[in-house]
N, C-alpha and C. Protein backbone atom coordinates (compact mmCIF):
# COMPACT_ATOMS: atom_id res chain seq x y z
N UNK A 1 21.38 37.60 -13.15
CA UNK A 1 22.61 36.87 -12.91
C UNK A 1 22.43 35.45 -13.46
N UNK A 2 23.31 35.01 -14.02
CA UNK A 2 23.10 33.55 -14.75
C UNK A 2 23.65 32.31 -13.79
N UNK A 3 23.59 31.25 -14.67
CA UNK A 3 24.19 30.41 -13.56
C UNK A 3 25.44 30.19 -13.51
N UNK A 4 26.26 30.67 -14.59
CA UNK A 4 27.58 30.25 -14.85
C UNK A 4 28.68 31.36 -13.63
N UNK A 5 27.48 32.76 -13.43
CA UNK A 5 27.83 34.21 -12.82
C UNK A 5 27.82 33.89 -11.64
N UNK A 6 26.68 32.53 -11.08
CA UNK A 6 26.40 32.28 -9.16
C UNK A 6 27.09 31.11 -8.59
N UNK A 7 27.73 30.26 -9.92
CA UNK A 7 28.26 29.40 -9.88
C UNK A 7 29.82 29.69 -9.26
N UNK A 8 30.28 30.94 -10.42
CA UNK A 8 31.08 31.48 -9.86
C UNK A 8 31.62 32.12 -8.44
N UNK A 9 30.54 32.77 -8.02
CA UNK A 9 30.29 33.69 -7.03
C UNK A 9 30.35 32.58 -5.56
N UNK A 10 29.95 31.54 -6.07
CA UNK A 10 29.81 30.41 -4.89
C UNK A 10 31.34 29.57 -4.90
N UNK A 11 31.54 29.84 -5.81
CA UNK A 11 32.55 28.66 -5.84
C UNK A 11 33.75 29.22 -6.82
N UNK A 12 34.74 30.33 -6.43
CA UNK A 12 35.50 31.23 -7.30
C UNK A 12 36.73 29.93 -7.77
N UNK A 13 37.64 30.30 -8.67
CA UNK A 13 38.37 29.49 -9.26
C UNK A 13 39.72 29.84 -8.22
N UNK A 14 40.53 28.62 -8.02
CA UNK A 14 41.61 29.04 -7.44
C UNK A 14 43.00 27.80 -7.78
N UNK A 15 44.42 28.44 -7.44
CA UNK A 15 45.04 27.28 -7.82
C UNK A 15 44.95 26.04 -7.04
N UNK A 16 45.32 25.10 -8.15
CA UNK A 16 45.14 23.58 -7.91
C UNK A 16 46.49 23.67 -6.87
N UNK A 17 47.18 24.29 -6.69
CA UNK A 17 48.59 23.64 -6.16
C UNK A 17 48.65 24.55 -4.71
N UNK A 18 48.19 25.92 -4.86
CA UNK A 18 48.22 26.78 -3.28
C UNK A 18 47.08 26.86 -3.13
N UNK A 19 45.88 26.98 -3.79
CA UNK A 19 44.59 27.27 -3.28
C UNK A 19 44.55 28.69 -2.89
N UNK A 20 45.37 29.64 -3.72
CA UNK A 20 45.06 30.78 -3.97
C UNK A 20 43.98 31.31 -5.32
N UNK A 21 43.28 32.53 -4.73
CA UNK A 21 42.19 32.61 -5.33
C UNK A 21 42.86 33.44 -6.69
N UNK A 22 42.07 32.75 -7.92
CA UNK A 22 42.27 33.70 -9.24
C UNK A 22 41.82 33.35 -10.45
N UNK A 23 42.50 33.42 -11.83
CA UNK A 23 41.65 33.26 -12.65
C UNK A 23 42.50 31.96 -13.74
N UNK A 24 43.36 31.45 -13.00
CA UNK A 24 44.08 30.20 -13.70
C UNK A 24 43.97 29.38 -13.25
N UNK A 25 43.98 28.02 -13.93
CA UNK A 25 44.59 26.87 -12.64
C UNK A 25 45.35 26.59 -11.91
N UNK A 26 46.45 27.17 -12.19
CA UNK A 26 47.85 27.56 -11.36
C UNK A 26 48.26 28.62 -12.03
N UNK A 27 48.47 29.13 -10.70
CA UNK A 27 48.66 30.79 -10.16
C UNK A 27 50.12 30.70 -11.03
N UNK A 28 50.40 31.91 -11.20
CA UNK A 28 51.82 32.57 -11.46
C UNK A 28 52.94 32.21 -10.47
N UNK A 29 52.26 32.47 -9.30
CA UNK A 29 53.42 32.35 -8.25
C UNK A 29 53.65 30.68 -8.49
N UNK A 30 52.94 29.39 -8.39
CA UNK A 30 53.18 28.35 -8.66
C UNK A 30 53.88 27.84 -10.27
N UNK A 31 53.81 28.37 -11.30
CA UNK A 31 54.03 28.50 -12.38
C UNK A 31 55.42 28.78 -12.49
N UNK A 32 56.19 29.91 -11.64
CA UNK A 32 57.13 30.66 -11.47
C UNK A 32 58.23 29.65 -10.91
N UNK A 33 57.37 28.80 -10.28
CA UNK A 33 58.11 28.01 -8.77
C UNK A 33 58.82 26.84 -9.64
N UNK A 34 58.14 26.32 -10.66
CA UNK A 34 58.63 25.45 -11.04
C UNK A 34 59.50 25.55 -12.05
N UNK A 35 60.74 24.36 -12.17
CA UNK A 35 62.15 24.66 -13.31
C UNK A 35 61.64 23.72 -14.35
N UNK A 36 61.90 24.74 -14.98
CA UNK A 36 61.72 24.30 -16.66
C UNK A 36 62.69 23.53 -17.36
N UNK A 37 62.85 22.51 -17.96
CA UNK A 37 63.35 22.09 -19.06
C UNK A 37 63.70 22.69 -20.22
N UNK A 38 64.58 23.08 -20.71
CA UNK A 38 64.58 22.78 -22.29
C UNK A 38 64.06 23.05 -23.21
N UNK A 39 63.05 22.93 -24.08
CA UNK A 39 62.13 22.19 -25.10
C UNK A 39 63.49 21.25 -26.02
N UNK A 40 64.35 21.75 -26.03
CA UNK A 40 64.82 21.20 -26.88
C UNK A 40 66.00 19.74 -26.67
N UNK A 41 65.59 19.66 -24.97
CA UNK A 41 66.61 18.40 -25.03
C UNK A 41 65.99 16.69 -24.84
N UNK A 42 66.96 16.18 -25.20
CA UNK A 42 66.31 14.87 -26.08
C UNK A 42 67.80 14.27 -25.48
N UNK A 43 67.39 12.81 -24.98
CA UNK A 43 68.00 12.03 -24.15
C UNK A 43 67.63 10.75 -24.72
N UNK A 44 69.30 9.96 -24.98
CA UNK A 44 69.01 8.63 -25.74
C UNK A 44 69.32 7.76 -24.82
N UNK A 45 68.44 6.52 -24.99
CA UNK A 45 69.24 5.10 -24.24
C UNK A 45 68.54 4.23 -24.53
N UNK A 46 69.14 2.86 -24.03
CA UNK A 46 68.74 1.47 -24.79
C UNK A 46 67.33 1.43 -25.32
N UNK A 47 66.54 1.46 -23.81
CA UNK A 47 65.16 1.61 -24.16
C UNK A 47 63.99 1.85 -24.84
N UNK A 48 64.51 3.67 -24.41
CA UNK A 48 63.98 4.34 -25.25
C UNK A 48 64.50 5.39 -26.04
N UNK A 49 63.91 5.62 -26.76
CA UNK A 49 64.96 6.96 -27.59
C UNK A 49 64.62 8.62 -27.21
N UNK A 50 63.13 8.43 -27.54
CA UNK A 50 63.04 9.88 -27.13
C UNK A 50 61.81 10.00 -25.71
N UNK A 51 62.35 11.13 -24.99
CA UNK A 51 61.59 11.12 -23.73
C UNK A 51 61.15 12.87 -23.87
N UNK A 52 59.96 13.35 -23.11
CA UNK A 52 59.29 14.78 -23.48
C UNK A 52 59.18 15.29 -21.88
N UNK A 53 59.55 15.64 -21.18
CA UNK A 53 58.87 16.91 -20.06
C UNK A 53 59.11 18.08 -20.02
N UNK A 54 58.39 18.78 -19.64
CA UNK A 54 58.04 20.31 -19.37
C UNK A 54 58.29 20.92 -18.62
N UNK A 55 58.86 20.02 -17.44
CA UNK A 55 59.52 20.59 -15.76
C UNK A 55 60.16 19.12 -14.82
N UNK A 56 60.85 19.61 -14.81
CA UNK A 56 61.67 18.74 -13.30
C UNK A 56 60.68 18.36 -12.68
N UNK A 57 60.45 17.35 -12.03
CA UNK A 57 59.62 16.77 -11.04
C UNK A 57 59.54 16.79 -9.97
N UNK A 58 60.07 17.92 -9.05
CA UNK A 58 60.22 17.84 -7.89
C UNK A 58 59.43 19.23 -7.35
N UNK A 59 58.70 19.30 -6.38
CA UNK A 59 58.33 20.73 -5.79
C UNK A 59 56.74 20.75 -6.31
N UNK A 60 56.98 22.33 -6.87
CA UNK A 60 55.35 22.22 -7.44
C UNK A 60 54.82 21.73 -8.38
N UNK A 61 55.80 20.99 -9.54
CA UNK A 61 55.70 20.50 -10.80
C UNK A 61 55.34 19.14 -9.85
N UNK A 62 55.78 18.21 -9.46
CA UNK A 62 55.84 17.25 -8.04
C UNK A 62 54.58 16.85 -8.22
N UNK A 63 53.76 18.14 -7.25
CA UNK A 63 52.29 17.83 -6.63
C UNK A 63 51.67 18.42 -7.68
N UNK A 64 51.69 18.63 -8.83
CA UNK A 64 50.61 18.98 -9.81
C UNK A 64 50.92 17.63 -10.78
N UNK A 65 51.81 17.04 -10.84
CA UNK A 65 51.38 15.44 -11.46
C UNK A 65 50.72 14.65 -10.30
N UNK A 66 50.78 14.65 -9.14
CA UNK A 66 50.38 14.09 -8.32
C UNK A 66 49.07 13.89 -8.10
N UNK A 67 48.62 14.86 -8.64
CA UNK A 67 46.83 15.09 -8.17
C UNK A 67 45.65 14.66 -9.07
């Protein structure tokens, strides 16, 4: 058994957001939870011109910038 195999075995991977056990950093079910954006919308104003996210900020998208 190696160390990468006891490392495992001691310490299995689970999500960052439920602390359910598996093989992502965030689980499906957390993945699922959160609302998606777009890719394609693009929002102008004085400031700035172009702005980029990947999910609404609220919920599980929320506490996974949070951490």
């Amino acid at each position: 058994m190696g160390l990468s195999a006891l490392l495992s075995a001691m310490y299995p991977m689970k999500c960052a957001l439920c602390a359910t056990l598996g093989d992502d950093p965030v689980c499906i079910q957390c993945q699922q939870s959160m609302e998606r954006w777009p890719l394609d919308v693009v929002v102008e104003d004085a400031l700035v011109s172009r702005r980029a996210a990947v999910a609404h900020y609220h919920g599980r998208a929320a506490q996974a910038v949070q951490r």
